[in-house]
PDB file of N, CA and C in Angstrom:
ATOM      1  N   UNK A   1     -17.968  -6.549  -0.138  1.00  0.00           N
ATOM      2  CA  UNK A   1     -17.200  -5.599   0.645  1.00  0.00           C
ATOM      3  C   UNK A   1     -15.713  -5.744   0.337  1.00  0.00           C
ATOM      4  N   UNK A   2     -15.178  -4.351   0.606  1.00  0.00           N
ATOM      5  CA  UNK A   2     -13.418  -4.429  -0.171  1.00  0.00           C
ATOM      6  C   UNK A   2     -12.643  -4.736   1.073  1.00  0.00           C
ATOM      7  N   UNK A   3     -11.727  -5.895   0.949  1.00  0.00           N
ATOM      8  CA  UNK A   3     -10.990  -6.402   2.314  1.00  0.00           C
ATOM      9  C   UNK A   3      -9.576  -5.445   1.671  1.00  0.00           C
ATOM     10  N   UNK A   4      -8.490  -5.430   2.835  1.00  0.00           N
ATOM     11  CA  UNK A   4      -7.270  -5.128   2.604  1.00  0.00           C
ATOM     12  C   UNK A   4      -6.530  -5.712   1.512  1.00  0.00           C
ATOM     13  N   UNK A   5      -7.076  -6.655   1.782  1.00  0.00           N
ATOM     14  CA  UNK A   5      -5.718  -7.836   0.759  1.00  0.00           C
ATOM     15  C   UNK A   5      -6.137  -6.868  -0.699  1.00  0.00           C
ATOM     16  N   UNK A   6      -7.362  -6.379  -1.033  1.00  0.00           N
ATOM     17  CA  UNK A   6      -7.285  -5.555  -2.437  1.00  0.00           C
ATOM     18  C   UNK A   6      -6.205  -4.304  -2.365  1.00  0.00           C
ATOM     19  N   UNK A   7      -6.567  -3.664  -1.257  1.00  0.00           N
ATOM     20  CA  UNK A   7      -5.579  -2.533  -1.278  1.00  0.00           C
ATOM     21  C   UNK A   7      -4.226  -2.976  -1.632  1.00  0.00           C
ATOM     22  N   UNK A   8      -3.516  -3.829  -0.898  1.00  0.00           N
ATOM     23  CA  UNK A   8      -2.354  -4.331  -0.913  1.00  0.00           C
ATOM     24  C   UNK A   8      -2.294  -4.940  -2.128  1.00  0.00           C
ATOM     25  N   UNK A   9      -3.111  -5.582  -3.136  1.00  0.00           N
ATOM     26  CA  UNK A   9      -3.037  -5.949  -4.653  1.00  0.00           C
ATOM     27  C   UNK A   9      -3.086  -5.096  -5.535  1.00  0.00           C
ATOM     28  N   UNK A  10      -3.614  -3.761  -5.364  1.00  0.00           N
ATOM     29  CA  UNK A  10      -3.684  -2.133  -5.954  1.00  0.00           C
ATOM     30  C   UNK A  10      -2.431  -1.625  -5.878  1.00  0.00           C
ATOM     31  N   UNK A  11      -1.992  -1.791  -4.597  1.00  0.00           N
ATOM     32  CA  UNK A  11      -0.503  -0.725  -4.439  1.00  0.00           C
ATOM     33  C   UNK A  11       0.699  -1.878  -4.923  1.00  0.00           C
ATOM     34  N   UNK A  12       0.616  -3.016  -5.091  1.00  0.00           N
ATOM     35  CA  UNK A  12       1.928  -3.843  -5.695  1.00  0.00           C
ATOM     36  C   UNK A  12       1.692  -3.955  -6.877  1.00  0.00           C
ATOM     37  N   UNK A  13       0.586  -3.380  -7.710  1.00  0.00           N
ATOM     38  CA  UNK A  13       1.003  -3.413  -9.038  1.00  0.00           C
ATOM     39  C   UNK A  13       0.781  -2.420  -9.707  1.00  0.00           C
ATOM     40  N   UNK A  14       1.044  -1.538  -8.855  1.00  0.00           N
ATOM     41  CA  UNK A  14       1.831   0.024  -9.075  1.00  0.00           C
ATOM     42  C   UNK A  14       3.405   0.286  -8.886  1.00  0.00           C
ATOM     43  N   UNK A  15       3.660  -0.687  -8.506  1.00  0.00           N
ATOM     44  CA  UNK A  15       5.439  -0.581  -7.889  1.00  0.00           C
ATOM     45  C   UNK A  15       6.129  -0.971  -8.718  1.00  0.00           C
ATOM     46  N   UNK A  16       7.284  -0.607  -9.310  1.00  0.00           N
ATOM     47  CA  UNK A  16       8.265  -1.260 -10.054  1.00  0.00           C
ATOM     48  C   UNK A  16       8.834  -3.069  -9.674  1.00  0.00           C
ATOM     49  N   UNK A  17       8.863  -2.857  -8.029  1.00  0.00           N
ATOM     50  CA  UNK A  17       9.468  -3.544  -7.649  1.00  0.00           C
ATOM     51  C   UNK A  17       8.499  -4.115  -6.844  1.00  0.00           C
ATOM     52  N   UNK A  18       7.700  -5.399  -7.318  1.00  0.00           N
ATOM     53  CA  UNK A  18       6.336  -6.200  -6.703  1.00  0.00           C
ATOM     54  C   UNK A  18       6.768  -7.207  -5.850  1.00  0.00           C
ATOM     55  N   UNK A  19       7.969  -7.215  -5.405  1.00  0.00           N
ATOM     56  CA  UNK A  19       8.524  -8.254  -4.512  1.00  0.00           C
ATOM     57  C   UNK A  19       9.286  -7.854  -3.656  1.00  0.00           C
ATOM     58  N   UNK A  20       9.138  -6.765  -3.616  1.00  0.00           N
ATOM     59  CA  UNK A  20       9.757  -5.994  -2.088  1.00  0.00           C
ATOM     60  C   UNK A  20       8.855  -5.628  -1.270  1.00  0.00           C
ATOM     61  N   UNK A  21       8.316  -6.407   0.245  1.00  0.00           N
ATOM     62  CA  UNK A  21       7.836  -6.383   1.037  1.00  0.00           C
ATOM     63  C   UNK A  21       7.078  -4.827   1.735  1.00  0.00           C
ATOM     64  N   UNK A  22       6.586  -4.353   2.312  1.00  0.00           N
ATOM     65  CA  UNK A  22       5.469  -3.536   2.266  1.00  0.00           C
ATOM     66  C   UNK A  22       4.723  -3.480   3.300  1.00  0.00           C
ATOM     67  N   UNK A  23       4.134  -2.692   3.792  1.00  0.00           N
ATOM     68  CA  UNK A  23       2.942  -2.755   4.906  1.00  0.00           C
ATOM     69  C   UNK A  23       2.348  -1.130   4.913  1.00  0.00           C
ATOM     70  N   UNK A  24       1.307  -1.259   5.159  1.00  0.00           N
ATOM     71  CA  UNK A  24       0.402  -0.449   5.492  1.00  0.00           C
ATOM     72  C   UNK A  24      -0.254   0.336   6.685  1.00  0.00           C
ATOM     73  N   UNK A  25      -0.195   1.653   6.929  1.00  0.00           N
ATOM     74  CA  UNK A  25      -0.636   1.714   8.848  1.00  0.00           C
ATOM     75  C   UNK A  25      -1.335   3.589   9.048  1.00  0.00           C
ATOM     76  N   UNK A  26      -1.371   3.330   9.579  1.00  0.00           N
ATOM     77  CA  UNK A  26      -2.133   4.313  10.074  1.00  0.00           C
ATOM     78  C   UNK A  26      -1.342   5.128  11.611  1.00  0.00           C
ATOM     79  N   UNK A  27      -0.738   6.168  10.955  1.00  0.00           N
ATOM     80  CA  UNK A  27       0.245   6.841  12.058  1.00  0.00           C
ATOM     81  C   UNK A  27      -0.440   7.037  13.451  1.00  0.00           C
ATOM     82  N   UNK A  28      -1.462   7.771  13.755  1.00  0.00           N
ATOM     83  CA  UNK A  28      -2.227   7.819  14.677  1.00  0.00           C
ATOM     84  C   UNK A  28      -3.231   7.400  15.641  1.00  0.00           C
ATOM     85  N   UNK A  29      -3.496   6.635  15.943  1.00  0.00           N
ATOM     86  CA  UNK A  29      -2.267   5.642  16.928  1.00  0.00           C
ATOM     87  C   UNK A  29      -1.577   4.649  15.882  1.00  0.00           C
ATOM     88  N   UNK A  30      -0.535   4.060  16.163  1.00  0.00           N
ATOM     89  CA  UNK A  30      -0.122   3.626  14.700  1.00  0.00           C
ATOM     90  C   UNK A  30      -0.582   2.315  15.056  1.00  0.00           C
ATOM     91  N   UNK A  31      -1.288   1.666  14.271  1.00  0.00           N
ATOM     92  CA  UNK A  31      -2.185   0.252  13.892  1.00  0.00           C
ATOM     93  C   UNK A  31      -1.622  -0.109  12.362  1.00  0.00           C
ATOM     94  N   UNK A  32      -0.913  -1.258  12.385  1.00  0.00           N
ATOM     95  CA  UNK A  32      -0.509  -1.565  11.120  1.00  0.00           C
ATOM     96  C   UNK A  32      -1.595  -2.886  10.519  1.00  0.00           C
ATOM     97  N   UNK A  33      -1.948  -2.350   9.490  1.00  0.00           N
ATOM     98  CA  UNK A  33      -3.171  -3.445   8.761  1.00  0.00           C
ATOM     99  C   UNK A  33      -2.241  -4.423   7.801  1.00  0.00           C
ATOM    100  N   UNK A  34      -2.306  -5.651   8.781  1.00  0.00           N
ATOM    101  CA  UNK A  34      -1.761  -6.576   8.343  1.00  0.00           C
ATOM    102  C   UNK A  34      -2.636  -7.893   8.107  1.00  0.00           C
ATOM    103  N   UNK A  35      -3.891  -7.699   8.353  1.00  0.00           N
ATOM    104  CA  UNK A  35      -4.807  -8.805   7.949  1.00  0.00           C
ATOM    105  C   UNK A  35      -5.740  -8.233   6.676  1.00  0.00           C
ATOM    106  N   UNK A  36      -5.024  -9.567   5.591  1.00  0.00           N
ATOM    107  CA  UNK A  36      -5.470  -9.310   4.395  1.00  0.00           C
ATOM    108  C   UNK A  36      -6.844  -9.545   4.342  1.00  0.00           C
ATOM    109  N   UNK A  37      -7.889 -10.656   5.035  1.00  0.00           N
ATOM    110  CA  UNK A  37      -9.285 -10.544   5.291  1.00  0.00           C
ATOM    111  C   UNK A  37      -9.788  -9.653   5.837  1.00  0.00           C
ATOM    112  N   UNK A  38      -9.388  -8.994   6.248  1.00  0.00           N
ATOM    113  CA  UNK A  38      -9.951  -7.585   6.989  1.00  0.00           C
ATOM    114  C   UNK A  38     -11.356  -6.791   6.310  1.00  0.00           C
ATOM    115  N   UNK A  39     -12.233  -6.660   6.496  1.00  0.00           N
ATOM    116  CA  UNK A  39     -13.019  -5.911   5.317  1.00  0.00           C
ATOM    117  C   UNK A  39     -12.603  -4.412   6.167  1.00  0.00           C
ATOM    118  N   UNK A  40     -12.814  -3.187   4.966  1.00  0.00           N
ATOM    119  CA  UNK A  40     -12.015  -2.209   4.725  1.00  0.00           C
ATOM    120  C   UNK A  40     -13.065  -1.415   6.157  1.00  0.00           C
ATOM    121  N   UNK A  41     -14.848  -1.775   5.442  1.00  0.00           N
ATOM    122  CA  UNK A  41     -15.508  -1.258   6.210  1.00  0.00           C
ATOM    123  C   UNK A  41     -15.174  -1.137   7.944  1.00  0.00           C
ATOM    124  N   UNK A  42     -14.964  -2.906   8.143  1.00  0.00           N
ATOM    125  CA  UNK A  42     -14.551  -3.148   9.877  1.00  0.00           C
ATOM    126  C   UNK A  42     -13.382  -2.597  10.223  1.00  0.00           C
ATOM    127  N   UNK A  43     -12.238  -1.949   9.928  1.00  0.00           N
ATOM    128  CA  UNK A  43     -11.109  -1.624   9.968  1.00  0.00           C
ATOM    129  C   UNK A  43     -11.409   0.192  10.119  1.00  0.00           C
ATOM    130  N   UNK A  44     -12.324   0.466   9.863  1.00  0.00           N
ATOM    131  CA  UNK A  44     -12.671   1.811  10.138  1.00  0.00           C
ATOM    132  C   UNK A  44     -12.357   3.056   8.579  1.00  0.00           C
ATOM    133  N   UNK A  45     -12.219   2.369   7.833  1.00  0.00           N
ATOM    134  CA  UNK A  45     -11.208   3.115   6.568  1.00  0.00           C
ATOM    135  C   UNK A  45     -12.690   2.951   5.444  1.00  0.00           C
ATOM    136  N   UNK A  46     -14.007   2.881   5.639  1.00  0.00           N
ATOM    137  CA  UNK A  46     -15.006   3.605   5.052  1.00  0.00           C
ATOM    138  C   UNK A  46     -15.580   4.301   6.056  1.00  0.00           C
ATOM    139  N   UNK A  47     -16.414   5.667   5.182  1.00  0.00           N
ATOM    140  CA  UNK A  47     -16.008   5.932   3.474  1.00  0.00           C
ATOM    141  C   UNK A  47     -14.668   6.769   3.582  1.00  0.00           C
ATOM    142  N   UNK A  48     -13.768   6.758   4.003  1.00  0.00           N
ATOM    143  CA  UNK A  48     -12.385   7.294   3.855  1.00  0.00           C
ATOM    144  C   UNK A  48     -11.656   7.077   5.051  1.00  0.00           C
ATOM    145  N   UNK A  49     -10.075   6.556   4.414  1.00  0.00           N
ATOM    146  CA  UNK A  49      -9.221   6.216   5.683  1.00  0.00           C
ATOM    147  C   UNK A  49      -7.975   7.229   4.897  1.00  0.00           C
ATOM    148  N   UNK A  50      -6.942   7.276   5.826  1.00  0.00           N
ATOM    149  CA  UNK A  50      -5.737   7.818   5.047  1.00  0.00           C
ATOM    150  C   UNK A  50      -4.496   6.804   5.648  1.00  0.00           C
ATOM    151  N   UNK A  51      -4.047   5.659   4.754  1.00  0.00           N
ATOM    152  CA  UNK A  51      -2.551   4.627   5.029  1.00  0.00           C
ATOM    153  C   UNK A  51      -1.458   5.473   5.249  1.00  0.00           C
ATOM    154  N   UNK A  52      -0.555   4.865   5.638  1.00  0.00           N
ATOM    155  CA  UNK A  52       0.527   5.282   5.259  1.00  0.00           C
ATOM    156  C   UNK A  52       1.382   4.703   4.968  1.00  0.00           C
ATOM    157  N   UNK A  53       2.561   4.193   4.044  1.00  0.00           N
ATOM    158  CA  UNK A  53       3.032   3.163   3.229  1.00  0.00           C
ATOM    159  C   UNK A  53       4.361   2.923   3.922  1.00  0.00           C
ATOM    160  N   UNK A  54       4.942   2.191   4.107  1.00  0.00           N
ATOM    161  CA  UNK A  54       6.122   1.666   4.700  1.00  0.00           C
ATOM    162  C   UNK A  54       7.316   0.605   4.193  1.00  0.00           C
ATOM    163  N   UNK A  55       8.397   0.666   3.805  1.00  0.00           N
ATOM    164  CA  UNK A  55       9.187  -0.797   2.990  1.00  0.00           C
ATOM    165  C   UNK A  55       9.171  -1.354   4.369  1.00  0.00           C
ATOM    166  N   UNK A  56       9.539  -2.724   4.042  1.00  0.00           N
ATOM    167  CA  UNK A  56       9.767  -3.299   4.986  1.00  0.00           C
ATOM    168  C   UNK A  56      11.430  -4.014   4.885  1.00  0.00           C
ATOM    169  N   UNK A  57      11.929  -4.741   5.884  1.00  0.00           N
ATOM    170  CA  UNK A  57      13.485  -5.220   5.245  1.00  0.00           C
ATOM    171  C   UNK A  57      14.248  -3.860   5.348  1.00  0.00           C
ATOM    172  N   UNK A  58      15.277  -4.239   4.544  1.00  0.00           N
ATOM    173  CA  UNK A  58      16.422  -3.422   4.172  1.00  0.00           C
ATOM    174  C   UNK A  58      16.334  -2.278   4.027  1.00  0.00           C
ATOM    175  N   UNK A  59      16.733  -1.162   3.848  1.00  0.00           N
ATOM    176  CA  UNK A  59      16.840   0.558   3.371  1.00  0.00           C
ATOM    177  C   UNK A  59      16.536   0.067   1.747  1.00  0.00           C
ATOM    178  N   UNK A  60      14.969   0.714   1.250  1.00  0.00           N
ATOM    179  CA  UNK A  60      15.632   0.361  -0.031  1.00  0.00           C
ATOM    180  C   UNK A  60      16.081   1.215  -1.183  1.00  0.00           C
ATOM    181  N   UNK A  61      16.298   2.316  -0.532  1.00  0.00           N
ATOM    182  CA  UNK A  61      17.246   3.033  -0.836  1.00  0.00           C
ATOM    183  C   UNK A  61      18.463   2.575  -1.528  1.00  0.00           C
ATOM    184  N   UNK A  62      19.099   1.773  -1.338  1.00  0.00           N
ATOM    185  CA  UNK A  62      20.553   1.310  -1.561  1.00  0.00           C
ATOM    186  C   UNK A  62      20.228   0.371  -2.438  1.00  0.00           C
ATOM    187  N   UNK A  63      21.729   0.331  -3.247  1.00  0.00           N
ATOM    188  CA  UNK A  63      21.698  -1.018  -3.939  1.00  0.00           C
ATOM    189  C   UNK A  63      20.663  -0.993  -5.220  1.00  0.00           C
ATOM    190  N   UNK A  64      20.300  -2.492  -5.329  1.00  0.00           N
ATOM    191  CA  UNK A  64      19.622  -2.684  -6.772  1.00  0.00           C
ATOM    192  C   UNK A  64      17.831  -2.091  -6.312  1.00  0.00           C
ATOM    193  N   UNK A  65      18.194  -2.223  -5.275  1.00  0.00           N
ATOM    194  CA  UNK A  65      16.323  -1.638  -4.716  1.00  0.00           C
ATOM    195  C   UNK A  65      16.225  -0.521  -4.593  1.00  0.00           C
ATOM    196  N   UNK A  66      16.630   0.547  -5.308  1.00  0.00           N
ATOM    197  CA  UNK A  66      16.095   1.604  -5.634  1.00  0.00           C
ATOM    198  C   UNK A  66      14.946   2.482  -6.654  1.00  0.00           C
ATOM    199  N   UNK A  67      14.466   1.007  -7.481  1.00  0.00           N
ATOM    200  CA  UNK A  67      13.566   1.485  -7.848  1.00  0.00           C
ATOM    201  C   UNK A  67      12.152   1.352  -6.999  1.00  0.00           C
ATOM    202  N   UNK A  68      12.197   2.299  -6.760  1.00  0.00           N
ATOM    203  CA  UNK A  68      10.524   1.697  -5.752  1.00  0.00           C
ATOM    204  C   UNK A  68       9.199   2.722  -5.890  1.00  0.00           C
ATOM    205  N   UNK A  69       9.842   3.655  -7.004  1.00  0.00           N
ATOM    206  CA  UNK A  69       8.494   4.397  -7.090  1.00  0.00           C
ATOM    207  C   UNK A  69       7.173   3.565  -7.765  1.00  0.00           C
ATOM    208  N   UNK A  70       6.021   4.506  -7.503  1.00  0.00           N
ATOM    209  CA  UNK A  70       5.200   3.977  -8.487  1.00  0.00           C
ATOM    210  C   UNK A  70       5.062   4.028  -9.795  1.00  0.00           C
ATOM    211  N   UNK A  71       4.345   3.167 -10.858  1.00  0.00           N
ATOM    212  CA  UNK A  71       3.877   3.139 -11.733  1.00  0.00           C
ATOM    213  C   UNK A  71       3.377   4.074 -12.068  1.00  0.00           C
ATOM    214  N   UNK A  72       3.407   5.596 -12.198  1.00  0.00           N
ATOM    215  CA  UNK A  72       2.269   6.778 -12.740  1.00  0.00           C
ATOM    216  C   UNK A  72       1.715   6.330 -13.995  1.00  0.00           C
ATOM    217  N   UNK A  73       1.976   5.906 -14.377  1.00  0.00           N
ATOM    218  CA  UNK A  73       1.536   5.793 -16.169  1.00  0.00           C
ATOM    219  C   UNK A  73       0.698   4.329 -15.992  1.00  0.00           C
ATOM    220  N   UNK A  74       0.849   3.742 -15.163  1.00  0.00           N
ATOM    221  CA  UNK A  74      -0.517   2.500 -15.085  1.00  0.00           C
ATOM    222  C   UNK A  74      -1.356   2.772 -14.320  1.00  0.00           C
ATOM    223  N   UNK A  75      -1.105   3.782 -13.450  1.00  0.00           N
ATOM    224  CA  UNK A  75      -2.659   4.366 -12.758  1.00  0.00           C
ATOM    225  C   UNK A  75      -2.931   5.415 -13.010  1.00  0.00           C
ATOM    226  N   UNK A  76      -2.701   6.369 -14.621  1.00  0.00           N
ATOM    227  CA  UNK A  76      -3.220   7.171 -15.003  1.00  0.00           C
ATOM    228  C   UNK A  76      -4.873   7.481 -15.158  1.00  0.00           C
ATOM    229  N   UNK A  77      -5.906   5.775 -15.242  1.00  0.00           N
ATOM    230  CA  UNK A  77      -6.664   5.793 -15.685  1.00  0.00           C
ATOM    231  C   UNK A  77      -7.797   6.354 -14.297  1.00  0.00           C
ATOM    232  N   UNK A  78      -7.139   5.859 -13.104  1.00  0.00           N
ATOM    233  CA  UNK A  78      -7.110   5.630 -11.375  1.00  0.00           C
ATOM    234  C   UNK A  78      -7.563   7.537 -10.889  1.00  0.00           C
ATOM    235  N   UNK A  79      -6.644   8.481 -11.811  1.00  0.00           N
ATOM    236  CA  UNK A  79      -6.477   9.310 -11.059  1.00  0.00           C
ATOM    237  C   UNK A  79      -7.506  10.104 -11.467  1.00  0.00           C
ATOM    238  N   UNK A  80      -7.891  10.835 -10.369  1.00  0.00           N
ATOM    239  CA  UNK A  80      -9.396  12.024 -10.433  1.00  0.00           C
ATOM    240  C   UNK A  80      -8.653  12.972 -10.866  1.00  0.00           C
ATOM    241  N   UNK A  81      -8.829  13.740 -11.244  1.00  0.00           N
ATOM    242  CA  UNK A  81      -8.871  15.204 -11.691  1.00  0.00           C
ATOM    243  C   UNK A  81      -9.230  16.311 -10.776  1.00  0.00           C
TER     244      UNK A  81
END
């Protein structure tokens, strides 16, 4: 079974910037999935959840932390059609 901690290992090595802090949640009611043992199933997110991605820290907007998009070109292989 797929725990969080994969999700959260999927989406940081899509990021330019793999050391800028992060969290994951779910706007409605907002529940932030912060336990990386979590299996995905018990968390309610099979067979489909929708996250929503968050920096954590600073604006990182500013400064040298502005790169924070993703990787498109390393999860080209990832994307459906």
């Amino acid at each position: 079974m797929e725990r969080m901690e994969q999700v959260y290992d999927f989406i940081k090595e899509s990021l330019f910037d793999k050391e800028w802090p992060f969290s994951l949640f779910e706007p409605t009611p907002r529940r932030v999935f912060d336990s990386m043992t979590a299996k995905l199933y018990d968390l309610g997110l099979v067979p489909q959840g929708n996250l929503k991605f968050k920096w954590e820290g600073d604006d990182p907007m500013e400064g040298e932390k502005s790169n924070f998009c993703l990787d498109l070109i390393s999860l080209k292989d990832k994307i459906i059609n």
